[in-house]
N, C-alpha and C. Protein backbone atom coordinates (compact mmCIF):
# COMPACT_ATOMS: atom_id res chain seq x y z
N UNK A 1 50.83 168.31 133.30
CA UNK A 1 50.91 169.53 134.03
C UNK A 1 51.97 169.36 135.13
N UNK A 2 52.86 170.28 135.25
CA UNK A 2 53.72 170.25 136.16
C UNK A 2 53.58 171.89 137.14
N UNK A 3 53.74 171.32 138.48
CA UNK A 3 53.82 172.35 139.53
C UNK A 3 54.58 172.17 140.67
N UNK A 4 55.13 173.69 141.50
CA UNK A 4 56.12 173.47 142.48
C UNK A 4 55.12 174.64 143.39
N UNK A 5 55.49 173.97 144.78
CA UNK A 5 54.66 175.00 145.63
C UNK A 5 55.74 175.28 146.98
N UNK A 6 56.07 176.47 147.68
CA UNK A 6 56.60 176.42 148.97
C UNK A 6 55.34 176.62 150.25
N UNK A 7 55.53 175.89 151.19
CA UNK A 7 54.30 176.33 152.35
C UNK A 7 55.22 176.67 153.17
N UNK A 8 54.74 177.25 154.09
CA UNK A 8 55.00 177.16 156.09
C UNK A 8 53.91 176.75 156.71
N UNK A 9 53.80 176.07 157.83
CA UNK A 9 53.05 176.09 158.78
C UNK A 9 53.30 176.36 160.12
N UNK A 10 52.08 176.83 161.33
CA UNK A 10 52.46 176.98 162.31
C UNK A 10 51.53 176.19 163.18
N UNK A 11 52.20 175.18 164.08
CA UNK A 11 51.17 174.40 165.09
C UNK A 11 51.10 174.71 165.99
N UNK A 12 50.13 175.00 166.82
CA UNK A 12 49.89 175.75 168.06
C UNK A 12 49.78 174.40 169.18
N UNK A 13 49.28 172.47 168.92
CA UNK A 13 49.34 171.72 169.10
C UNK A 13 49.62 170.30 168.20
N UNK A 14 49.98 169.20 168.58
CA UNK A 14 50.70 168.05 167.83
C UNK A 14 50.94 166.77 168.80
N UNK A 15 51.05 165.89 168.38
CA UNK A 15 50.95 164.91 169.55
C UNK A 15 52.50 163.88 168.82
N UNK A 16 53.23 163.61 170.10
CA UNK A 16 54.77 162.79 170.07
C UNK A 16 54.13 161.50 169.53
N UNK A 17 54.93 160.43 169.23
CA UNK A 17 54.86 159.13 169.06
C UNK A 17 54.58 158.69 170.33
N UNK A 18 54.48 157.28 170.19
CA UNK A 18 53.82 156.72 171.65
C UNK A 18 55.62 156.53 172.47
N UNK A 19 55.26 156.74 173.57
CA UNK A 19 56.22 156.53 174.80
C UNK A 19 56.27 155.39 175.41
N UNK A 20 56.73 154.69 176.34
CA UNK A 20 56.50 153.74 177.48
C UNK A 20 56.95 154.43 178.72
N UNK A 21 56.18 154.14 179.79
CA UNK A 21 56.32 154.33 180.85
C UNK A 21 56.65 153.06 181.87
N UNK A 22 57.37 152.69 182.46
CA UNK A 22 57.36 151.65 183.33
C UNK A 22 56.90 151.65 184.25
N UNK A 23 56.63 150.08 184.86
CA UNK A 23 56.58 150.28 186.52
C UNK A 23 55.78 151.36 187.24
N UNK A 24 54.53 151.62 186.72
CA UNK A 24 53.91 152.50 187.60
C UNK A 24 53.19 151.99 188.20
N UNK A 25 52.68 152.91 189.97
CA UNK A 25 51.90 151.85 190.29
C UNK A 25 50.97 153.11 190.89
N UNK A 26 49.43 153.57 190.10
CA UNK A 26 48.65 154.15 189.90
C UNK A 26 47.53 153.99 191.32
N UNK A 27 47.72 153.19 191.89
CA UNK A 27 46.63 152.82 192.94
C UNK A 27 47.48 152.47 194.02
N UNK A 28 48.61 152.42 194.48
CA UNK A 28 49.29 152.46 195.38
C UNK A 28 49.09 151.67 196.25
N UNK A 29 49.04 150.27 195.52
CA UNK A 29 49.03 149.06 196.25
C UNK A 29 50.33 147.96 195.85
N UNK A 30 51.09 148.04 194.96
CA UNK A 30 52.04 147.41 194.64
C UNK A 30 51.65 146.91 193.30
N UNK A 31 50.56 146.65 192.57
CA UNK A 31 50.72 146.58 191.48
C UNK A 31 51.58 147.52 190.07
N UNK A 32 52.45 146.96 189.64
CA UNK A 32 53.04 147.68 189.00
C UNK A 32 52.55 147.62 187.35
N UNK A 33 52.13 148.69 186.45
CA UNK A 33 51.71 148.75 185.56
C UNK A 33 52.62 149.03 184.15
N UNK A 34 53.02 148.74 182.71
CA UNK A 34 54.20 149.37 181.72
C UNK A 34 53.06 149.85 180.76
N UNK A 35 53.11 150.97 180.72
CA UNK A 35 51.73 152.39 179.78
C UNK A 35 52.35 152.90 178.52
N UNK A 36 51.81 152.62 177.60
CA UNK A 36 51.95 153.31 176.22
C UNK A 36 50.92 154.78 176.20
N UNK A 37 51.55 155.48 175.98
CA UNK A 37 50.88 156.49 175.67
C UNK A 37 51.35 157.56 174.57
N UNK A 38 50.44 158.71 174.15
CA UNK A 38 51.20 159.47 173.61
C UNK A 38 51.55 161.05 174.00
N UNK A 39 51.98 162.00 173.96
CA UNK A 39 52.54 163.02 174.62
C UNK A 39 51.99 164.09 173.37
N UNK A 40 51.92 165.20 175.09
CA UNK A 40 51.92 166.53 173.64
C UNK A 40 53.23 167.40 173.29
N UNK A 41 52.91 167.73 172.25
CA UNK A 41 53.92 168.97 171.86
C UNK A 41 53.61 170.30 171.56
N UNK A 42 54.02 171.35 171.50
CA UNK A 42 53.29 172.52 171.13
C UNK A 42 54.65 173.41 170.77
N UNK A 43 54.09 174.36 169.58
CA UNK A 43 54.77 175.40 169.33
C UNK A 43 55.60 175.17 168.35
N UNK A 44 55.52 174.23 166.91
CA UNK A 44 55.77 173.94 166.49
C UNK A 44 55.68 174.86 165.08
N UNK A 45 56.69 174.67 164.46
CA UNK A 45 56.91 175.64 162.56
C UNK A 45 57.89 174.25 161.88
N UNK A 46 56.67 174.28 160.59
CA UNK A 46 57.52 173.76 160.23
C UNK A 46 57.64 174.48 158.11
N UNK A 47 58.11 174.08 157.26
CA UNK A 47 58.38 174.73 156.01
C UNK A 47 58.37 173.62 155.04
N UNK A 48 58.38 173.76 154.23
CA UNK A 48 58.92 172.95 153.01
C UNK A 48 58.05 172.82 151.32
N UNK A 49 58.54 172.09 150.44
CA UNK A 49 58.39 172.35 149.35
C UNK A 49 57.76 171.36 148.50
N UNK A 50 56.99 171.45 147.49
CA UNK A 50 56.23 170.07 146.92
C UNK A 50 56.30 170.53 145.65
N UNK A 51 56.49 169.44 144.88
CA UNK A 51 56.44 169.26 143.62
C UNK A 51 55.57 167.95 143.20
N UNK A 52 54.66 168.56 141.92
CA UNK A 52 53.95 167.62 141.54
C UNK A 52 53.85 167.56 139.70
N UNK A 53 53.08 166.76 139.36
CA UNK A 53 53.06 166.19 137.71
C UNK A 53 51.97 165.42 138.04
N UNK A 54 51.63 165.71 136.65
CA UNK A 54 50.05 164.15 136.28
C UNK A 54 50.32 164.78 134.43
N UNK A 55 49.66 163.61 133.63
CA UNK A 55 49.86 163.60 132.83
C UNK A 55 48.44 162.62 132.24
N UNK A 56 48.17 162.59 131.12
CA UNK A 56 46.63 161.43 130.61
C UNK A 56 47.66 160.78 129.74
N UNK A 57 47.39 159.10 129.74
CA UNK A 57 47.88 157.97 129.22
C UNK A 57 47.36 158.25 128.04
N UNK A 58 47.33 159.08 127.21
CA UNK A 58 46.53 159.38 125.70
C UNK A 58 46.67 158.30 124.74
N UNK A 59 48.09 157.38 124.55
CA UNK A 59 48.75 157.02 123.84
C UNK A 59 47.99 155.21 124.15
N UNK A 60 47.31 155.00 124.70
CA UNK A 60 46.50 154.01 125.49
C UNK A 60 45.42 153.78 124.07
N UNK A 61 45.65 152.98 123.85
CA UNK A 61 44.05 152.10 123.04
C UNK A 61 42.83 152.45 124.39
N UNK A 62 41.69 152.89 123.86
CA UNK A 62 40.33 152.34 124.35
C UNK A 62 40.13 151.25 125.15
N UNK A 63 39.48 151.20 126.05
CA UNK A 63 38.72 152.24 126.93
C UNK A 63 40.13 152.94 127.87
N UNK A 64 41.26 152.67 127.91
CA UNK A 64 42.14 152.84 128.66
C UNK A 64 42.82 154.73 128.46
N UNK A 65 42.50 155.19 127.46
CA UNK A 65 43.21 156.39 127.01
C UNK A 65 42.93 157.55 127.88
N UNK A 66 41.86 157.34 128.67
CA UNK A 66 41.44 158.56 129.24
C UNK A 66 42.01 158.45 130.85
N UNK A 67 42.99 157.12 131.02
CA UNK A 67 43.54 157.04 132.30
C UNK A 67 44.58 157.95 132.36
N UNK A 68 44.82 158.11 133.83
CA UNK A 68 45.88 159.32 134.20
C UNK A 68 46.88 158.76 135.68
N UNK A 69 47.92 159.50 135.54
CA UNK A 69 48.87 159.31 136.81
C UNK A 69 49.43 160.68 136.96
N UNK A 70 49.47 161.17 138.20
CA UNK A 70 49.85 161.71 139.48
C UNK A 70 51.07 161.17 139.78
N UNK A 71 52.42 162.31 140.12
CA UNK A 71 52.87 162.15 140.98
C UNK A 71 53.30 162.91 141.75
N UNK A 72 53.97 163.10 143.06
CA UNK A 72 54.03 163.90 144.13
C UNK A 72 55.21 163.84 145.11
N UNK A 73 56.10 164.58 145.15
CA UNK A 73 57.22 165.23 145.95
C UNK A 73 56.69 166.06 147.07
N UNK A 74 56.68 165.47 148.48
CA UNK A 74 56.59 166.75 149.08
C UNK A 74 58.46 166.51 150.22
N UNK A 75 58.88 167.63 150.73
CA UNK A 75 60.13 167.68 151.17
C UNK A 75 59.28 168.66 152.53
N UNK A 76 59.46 168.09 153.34
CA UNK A 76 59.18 169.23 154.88
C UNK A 76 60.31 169.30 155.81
N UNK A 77 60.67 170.13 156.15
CA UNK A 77 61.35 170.53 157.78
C UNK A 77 61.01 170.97 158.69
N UNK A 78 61.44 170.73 160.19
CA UNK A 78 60.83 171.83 161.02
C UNK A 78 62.09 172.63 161.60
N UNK A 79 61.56 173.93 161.77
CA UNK A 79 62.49 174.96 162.14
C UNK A 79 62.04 175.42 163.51
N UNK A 80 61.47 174.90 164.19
CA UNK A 80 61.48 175.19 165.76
C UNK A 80 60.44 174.24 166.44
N UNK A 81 60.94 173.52 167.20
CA UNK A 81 59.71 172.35 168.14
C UNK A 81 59.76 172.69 169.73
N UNK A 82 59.04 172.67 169.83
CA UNK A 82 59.38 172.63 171.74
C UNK A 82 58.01 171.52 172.59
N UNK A 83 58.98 170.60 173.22
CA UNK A 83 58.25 169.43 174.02
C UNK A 83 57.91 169.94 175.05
N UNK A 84 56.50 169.53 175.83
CA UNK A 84 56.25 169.44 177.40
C UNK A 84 55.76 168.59 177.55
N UNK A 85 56.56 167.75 178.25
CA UNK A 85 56.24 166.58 179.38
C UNK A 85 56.03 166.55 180.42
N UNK A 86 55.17 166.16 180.78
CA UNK A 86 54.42 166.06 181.61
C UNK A 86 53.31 164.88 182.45
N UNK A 87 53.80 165.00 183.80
CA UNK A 87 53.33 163.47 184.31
C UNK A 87 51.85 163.57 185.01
C-alpha cells in the first residue's frame, strides 16, 4: 500500500533547545552559577508532506511470510516562528 498526505499545523506553544546562561549570580552573594535551560517559543506554523509504503514479505517460507515492513517519508517546514526571551 502506498500513500501521500499534506498537513499544516499551528502551535500556540513549543519549547527552544537548551541554552546556557553564564555567570549568574542568583543570591547576590558572589557566587557565580553556568544554567542550562530551555526557552519558550510561541506562535509557531509549520506545513509539510509524508509519504508512506508497507508491503507483507509473502514471498517468505513459514513462519516468516506473514512479516511486514513500513516505510516513511515525512518532509516539514516552518513558515512563521516567533521567539520570547525572557529573563
Amino acid at each position: 500500500m502506498l500513500s501521500a498526505a499534506y498537513f499544516t499545523k499551528e502551535m500556540d506553544t513549543w519549547t527552544i533547545d537548551k541554552t546556557t546562561q553564564y555567570a549568574q549570580d542568583f543570591f547576590n552573594d558572589g557566587t557565580l552559577y553556568d544554567v542550562d535551560q530551555k526557552l519558550n517559543g510561541s506562535g509557531a506554523k509549520t506545513e509539510g508532506i509524508e509519504f508512506s509504503g508497507s508491503t507483507f514479505f509473502s514471498f517468505l517460507p513459514e513462519p516468516f511470510n506473514n512479516m511486514g515492513g513500513l516505510m516513511r517519508i515525512i518532509l516539514t517546514w516552518i513558515l512563521k516562528m516567533l521567539v520570547y526571551l525572557t529573563n
